[in-house]
C-alpha atoms as a PDB file:
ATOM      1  CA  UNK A   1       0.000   0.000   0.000  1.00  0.00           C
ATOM      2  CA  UNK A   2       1.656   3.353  -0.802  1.00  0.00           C
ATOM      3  CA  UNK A   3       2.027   6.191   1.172  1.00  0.00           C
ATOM      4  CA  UNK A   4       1.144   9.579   0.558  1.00  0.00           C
ATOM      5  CA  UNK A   5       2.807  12.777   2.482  1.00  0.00           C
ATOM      6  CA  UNK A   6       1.678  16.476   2.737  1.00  0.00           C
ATOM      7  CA  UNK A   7       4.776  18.634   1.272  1.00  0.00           C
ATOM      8  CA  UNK A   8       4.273  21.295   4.012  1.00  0.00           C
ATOM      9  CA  UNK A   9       4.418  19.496   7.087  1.00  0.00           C
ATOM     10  CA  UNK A  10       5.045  15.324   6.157  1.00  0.00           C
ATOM     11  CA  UNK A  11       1.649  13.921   7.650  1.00  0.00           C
ATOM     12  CA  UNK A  12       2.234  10.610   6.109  1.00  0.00           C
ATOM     13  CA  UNK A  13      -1.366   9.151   5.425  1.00  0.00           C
ATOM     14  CA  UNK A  14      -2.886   5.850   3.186  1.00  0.00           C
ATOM     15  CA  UNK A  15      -4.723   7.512   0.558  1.00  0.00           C
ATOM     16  CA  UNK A  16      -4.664  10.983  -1.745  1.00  0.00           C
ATOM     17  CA  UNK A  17      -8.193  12.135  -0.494  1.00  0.00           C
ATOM     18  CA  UNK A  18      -7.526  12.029   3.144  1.00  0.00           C
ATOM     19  CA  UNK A  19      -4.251  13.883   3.225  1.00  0.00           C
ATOM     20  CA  UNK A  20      -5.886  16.715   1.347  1.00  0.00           C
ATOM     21  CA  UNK A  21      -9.219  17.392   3.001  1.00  0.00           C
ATOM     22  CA  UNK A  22      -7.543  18.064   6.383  1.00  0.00           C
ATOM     23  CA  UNK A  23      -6.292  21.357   7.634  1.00  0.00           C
ATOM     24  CA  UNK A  24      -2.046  21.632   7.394  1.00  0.00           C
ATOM     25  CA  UNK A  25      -0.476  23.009  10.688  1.00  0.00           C
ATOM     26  CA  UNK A  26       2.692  24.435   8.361  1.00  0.00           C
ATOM     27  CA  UNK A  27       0.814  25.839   5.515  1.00  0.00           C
ATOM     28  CA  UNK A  28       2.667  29.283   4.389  1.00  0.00           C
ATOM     29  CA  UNK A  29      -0.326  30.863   4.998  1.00  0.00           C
ATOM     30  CA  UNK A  30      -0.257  29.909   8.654  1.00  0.00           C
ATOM     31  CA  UNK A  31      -1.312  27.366  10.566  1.00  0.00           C
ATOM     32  CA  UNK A  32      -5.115  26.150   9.739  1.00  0.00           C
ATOM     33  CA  UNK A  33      -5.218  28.684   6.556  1.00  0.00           C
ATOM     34  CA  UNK A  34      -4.920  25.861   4.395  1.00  0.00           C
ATOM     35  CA  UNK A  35      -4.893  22.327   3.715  1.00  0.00           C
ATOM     36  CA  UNK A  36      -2.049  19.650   3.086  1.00  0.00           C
ATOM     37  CA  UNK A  37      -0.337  19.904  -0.231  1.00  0.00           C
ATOM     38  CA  UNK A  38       0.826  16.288  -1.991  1.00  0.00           C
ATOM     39  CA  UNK A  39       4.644  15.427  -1.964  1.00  0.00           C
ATOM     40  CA  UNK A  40       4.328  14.512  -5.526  1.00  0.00           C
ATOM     41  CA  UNK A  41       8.330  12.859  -5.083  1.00  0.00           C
ATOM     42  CA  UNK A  42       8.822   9.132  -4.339  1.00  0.00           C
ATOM     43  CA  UNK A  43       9.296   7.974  -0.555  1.00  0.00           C
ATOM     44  CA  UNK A  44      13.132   7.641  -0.132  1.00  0.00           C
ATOM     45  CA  UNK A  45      15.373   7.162   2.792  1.00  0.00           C
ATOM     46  CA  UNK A  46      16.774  10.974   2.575  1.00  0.00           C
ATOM     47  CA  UNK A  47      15.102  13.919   2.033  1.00  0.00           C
ATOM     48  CA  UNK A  48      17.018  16.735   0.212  1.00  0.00           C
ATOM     49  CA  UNK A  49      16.240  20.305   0.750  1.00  0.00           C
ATOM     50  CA  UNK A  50      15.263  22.565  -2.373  1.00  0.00           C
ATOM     51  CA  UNK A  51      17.129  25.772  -1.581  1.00  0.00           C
ATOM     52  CA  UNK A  52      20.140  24.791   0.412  1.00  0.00           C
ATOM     53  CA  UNK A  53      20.298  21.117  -0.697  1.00  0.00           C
ATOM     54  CA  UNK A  54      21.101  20.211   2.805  1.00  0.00           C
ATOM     55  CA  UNK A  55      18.899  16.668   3.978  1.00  0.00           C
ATOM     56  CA  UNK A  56      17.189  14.948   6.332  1.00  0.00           C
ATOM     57  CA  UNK A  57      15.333  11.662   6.993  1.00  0.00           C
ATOM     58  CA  UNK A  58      11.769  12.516   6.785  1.00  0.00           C
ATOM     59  CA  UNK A  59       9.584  15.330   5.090  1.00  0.00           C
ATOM     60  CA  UNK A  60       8.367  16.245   8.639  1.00  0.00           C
ATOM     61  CA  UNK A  61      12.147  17.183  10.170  1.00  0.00           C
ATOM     62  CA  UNK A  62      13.170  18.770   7.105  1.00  0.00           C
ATOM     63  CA  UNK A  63      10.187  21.676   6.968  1.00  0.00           C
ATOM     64  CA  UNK A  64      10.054  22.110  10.386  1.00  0.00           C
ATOM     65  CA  UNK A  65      12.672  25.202  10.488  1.00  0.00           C
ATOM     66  CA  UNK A  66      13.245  28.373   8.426  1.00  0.00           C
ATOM     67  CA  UNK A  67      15.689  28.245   4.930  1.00  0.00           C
ATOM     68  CA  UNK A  68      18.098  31.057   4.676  1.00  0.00           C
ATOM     69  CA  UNK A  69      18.227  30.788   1.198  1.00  0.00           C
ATOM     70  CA  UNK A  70      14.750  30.791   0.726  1.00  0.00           C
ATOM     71  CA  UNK A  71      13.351  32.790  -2.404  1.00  0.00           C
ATOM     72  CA  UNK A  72      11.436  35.453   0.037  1.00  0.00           C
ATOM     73  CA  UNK A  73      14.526  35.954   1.742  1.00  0.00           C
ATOM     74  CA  UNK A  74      16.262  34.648   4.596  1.00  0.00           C
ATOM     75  CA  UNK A  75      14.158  33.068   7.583  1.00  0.00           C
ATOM     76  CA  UNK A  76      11.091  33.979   5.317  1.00  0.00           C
ATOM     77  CA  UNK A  77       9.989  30.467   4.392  1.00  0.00           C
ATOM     78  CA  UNK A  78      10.377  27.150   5.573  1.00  0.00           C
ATOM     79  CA  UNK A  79      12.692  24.379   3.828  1.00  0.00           C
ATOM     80  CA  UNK A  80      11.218  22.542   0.914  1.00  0.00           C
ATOM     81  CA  UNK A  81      11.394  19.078   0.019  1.00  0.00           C
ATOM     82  CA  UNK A  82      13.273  18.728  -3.709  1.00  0.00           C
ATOM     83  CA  UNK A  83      11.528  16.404  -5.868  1.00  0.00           C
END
């Protein structure tokens, strides 16, 4: 059975439809302004970040703090997983 993650904040959950009907605590709009976004990348065992290329094990670790090489500027916008 595949898994299916939420790009903002890694809420891993079983199917497409339930990951994006809930609220997403890390949303960039703020927390409860929007709903979970699909990872569309395959599940893998590290986790590279988009702007810095830095990595982690899991979606959820690697968006929880701020990029300083984020497009808005630095400490503007969380890490992003890279496809």
């Amino acid at each position: 059975m595949p898994n299916f993650y939420c790009e903002y904040c890694g809420t891993k959950t079983s199917s497409i439809s339930s990951l994006t009907a809930s609220s997403c605590s890390r949303h960039p709009l703020g927390s409860g302004k929007g709903k979970h976004k699909l990872y569309e990348g395959s599940e893998k065992t590290k986790y590279s970040r988009k702007y810095c290329g830095t990595s982690t094990s899991s979606i959820s670790s690697l968006t929880a703090s701020s990029c300083s090489r984020h497009p808005d500027g630095s400490g503007k916008g969380k890490h992003a997983p890279a496809l």
